[in-house]
N, C-alpha and C. Protein backbone atom coordinates (compact mmCIF):
# COMPACT_ATOMS: atom_id res chain seq x y z
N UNK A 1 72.87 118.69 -28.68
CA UNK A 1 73.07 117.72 -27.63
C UNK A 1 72.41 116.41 -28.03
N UNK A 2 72.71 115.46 -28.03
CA UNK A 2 72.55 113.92 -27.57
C UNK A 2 71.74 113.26 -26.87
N UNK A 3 70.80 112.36 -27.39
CA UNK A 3 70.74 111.57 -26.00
C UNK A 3 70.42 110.12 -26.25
N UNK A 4 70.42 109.05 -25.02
CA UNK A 4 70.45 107.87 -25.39
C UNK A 4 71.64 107.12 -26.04
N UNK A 5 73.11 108.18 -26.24
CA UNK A 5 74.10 107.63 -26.93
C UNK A 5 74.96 106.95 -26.36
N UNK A 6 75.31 105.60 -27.01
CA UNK A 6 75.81 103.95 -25.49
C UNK A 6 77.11 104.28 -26.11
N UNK A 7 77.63 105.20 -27.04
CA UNK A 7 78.80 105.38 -27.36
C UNK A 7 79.07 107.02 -27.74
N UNK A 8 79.48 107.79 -26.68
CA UNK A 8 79.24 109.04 -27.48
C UNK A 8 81.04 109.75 -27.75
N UNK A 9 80.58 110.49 -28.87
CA UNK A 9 81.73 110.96 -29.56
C UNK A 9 82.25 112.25 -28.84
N UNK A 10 83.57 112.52 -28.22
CA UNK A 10 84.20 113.57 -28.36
C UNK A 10 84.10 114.60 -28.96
N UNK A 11 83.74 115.71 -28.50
CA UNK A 11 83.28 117.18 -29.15
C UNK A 11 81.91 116.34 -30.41
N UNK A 12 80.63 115.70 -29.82
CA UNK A 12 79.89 115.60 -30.84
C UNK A 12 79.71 116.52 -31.66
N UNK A 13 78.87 116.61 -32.61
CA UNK A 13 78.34 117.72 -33.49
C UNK A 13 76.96 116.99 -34.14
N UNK A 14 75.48 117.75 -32.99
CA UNK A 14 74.52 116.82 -33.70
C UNK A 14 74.19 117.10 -35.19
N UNK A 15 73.37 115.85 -35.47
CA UNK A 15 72.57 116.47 -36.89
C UNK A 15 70.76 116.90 -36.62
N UNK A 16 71.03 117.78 -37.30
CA UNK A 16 69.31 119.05 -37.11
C UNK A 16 68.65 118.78 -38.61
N UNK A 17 66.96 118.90 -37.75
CA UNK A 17 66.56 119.25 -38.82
C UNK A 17 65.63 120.82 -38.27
N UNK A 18 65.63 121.17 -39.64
CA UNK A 18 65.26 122.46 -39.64
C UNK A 18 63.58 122.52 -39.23
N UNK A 19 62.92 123.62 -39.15
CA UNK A 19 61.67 123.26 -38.82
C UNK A 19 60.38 122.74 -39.80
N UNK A 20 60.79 123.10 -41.40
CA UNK A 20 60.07 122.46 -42.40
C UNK A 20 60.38 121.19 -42.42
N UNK A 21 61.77 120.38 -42.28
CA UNK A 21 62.27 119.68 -42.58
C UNK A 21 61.26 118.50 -41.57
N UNK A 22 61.65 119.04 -40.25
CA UNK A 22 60.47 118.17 -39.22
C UNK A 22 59.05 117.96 -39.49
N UNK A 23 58.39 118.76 -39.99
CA UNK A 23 57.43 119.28 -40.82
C UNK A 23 56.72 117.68 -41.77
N UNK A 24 58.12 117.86 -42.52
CA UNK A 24 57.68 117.67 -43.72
C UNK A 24 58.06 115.35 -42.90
N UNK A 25 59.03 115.58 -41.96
CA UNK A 25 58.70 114.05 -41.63
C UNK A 25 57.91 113.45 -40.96
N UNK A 26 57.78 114.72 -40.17
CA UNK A 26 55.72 114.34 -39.57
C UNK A 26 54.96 113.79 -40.20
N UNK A 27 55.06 114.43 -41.45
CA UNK A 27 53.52 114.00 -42.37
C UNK A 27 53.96 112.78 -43.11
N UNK A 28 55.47 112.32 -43.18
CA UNK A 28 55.98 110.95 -44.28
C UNK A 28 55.52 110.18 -43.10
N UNK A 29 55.77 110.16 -41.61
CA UNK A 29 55.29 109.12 -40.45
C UNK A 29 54.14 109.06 -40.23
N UNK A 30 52.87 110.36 -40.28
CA UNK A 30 51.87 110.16 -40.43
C UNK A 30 51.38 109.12 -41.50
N UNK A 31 51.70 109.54 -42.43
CA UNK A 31 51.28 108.59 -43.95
C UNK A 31 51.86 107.33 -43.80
N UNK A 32 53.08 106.87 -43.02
CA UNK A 32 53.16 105.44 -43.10
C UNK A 32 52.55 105.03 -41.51
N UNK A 33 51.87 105.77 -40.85
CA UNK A 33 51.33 105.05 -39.59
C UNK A 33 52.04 104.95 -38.52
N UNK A 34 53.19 104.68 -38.45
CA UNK A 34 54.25 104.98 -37.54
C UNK A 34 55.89 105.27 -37.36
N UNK A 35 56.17 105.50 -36.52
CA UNK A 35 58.09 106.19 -36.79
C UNK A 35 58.07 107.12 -35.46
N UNK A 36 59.21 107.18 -35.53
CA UNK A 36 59.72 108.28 -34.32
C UNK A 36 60.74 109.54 -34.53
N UNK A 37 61.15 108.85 -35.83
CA UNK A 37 61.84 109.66 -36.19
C UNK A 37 62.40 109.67 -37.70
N UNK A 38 64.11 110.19 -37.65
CA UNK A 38 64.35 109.61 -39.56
C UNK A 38 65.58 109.48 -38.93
N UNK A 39 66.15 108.37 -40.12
CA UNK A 39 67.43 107.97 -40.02
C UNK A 39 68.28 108.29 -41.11
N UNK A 40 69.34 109.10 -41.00
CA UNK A 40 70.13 109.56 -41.87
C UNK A 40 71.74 108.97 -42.13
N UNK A 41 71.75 108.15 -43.13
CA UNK A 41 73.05 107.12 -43.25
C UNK A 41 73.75 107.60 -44.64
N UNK A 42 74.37 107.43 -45.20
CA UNK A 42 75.28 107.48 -46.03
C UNK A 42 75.74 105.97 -47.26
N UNK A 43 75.62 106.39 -48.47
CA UNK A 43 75.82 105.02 -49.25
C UNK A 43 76.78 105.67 -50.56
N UNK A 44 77.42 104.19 -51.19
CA UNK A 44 79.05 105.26 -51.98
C UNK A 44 77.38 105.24 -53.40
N UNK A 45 77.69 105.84 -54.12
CA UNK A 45 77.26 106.42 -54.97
C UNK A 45 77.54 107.56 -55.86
N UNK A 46 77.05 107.69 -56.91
CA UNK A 46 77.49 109.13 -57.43
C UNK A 46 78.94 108.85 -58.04
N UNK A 47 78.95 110.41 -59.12
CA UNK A 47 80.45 110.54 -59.22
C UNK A 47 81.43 111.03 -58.14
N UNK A 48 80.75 111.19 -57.19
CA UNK A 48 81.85 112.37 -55.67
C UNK A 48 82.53 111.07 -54.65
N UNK A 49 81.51 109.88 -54.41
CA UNK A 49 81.47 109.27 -53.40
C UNK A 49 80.48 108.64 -52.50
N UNK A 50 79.67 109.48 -52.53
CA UNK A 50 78.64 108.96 -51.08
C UNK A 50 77.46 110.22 -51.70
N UNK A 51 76.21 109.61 -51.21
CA UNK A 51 74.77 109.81 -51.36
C UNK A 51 73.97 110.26 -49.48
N UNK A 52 73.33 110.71 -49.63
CA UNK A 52 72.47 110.46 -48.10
C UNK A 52 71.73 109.42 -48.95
N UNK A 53 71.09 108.78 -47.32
CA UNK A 53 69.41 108.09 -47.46
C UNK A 53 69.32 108.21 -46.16
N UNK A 54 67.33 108.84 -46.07
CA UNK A 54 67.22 108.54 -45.21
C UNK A 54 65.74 107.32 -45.16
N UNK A 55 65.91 107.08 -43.89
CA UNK A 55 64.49 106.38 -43.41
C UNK A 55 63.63 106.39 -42.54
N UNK A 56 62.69 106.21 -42.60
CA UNK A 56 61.74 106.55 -41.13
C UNK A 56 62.03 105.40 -40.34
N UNK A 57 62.44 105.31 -39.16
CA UNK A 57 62.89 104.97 -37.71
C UNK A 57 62.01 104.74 -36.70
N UNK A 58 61.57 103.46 -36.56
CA UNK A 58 60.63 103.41 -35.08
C UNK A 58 61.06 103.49 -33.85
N UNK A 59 62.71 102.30 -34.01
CA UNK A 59 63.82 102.88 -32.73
C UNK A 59 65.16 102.42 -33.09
N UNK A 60 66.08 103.41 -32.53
CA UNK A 60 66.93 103.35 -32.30
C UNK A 60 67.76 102.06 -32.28
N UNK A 61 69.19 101.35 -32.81
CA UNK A 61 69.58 100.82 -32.25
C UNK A 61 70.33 101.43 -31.11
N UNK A 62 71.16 100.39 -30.43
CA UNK A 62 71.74 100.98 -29.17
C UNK A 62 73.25 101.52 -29.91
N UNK A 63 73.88 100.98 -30.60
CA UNK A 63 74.62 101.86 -30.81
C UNK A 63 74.75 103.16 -31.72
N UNK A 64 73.63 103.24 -32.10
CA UNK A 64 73.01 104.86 -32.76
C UNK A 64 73.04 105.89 -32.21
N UNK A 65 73.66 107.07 -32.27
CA UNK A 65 73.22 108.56 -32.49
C UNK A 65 72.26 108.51 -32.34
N UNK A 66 71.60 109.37 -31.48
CA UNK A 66 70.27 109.72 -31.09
C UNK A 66 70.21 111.19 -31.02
N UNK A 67 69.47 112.28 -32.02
CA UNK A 67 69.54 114.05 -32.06
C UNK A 67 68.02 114.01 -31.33
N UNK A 68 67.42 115.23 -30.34
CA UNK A 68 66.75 115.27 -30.77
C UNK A 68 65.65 116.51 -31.85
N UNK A 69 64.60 116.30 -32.18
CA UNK A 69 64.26 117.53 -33.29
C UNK A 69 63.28 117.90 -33.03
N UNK A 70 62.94 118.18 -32.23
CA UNK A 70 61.69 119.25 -31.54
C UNK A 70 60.61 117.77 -31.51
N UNK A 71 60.03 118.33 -30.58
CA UNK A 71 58.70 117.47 -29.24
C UNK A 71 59.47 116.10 -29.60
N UNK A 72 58.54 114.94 -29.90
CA UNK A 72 59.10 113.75 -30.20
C UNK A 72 59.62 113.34 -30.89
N UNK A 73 60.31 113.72 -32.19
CA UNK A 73 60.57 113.40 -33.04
C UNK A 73 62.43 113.44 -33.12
N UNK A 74 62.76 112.62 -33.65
CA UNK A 74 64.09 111.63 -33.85
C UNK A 74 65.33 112.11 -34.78
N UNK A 75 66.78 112.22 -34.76
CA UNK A 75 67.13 111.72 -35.65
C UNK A 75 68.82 111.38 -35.37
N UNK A 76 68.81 109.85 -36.42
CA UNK A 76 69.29 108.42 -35.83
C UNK A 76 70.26 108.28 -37.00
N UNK A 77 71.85 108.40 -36.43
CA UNK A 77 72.50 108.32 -37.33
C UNK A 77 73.38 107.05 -36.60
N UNK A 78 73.98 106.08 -37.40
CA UNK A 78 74.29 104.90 -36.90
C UNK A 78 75.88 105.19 -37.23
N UNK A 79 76.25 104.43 -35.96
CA UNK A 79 78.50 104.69 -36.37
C UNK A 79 78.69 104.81 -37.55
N UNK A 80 78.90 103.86 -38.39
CA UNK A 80 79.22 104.36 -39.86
C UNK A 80 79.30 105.20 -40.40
N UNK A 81 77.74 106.27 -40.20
CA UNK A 81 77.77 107.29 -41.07
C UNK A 81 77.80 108.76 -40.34
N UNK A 82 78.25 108.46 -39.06
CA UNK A 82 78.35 109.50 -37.99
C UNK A 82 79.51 110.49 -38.96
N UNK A 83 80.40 109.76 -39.22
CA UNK A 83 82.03 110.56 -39.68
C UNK A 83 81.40 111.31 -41.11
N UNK A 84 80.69 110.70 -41.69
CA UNK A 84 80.52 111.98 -42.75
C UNK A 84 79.82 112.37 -42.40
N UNK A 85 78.79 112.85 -41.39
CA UNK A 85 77.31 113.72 -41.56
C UNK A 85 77.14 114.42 -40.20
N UNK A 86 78.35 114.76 -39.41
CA UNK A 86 78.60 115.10 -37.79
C UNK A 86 78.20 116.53 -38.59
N UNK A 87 77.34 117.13 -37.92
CA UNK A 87 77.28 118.70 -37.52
C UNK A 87 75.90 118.77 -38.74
N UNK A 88 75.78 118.14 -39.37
CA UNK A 88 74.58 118.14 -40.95
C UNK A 88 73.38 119.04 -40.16
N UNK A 89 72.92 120.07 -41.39
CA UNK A 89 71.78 120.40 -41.05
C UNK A 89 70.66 119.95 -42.49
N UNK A 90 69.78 119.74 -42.00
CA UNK A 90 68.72 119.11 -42.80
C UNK A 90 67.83 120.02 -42.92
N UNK A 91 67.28 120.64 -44.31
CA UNK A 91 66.33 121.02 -44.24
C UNK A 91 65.53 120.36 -45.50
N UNK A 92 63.93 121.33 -45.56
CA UNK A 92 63.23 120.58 -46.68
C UNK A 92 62.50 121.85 -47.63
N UNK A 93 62.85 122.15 -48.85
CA UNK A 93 62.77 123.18 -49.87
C UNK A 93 61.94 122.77 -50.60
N UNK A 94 61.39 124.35 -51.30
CA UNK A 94 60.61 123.94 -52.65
C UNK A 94 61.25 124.54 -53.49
N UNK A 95 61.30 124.38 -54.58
CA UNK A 95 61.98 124.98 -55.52
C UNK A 95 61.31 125.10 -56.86
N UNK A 96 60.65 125.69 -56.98
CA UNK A 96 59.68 125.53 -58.35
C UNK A 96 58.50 124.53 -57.88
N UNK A 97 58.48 123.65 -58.67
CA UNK A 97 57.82 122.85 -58.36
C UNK A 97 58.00 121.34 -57.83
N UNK A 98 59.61 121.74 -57.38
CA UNK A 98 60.17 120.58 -57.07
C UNK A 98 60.50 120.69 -55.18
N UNK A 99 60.06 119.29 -54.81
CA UNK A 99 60.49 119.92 -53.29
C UNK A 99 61.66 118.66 -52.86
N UNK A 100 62.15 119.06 -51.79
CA UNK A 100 63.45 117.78 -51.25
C UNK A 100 63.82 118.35 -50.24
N UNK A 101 64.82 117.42 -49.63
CA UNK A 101 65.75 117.71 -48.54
C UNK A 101 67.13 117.96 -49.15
N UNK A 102 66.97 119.10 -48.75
CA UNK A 102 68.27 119.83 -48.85
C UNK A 102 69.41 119.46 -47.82
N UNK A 103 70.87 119.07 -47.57
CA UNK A 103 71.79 118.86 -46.45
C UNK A 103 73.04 119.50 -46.65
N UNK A 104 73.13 120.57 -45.45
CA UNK A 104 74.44 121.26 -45.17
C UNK A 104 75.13 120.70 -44.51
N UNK A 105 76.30 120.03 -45.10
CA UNK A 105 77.62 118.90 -44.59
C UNK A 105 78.45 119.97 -44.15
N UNK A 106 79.00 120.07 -42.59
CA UNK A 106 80.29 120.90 -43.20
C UNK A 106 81.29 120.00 -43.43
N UNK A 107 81.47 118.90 -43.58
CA UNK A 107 82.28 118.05 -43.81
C UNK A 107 82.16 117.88 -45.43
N UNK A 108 81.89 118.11 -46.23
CA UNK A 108 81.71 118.30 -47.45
C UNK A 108 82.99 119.20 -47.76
N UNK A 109 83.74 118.11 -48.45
CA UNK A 109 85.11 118.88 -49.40
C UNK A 109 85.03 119.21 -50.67
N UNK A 110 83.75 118.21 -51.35
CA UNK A 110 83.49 118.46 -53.15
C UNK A 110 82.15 117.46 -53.02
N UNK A 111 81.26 118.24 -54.15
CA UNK A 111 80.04 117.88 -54.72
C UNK A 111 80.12 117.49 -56.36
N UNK A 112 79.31 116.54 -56.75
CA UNK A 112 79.84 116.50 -58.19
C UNK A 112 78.16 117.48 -58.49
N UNK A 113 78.74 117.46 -59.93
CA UNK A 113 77.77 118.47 -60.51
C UNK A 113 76.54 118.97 -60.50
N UNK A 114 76.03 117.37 -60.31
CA UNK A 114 74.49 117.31 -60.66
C UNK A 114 73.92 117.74 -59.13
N UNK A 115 74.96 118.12 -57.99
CA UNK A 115 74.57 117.42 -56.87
C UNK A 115 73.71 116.60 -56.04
N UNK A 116 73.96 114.99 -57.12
CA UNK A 116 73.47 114.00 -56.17
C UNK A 116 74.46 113.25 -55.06
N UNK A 117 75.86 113.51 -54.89
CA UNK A 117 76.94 112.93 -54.46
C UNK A 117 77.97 113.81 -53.90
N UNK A 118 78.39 113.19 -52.75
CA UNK A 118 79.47 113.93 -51.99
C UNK A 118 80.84 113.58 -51.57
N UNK A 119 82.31 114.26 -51.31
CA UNK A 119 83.08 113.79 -50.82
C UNK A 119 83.33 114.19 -50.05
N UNK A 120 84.12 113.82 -48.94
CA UNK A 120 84.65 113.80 -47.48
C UNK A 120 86.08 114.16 -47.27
């Protein structure tokens, strides 16, 4: 569910983050002092198409997606990048010694190899 949305979409599908994932943006907003949340947008990149980025978010614009992700915390996807990243779940992995955010698109038709890049 939604909230705060000055434009909301037909059959939305929010984007989640998982509970490490919240976790792990607590402590990036702790360390920069303030935020409310993260903002998850989309840029062309890659061999597939499109990249995530996200950013830490103090507020909302008004025409933003507003999820929310347990107690106060945010996440702010702006029109643009609503159409590729509707339903996304976010989480945050370790993998050896490597850690990241991991994102389950179901809108994801093809990944190129390396998976840094996605298509729609």
């Amino acid at each position: 569910m939604s909230v705060n949305n000055a434009n909301p979409v037909e059959n939305e599908q929010p984007v989640t983050l998982t509970e490490a994932a919240a976790a792990h943006v607590r402590k990036l907003i702790e360390q920069r002092g303030s935020g409310r949340g993260i903002r998850l947008g989309v840029s062309a990149m890659g061999c597939s198409g499109f990249g995530y980025v996200l950013d830490i978010v103090d507020e909302p614009n008004p025409e933003d997606r507003v999820f929310p992700a347990g107690g106060d915390l945010i996440v702010v996807v702006g029109p643009e990048a609503y159409p590729y990243v509707k339903g996304t779940r976010i989480d945050f992995v370790r993998e050896g010694l490597n850690r990241s955010f991991k994102f389950d698109n179901p809108n994801v038709q093809a990944t190129c190899g390396c998976g840094e890049s996605f298509a729609v």
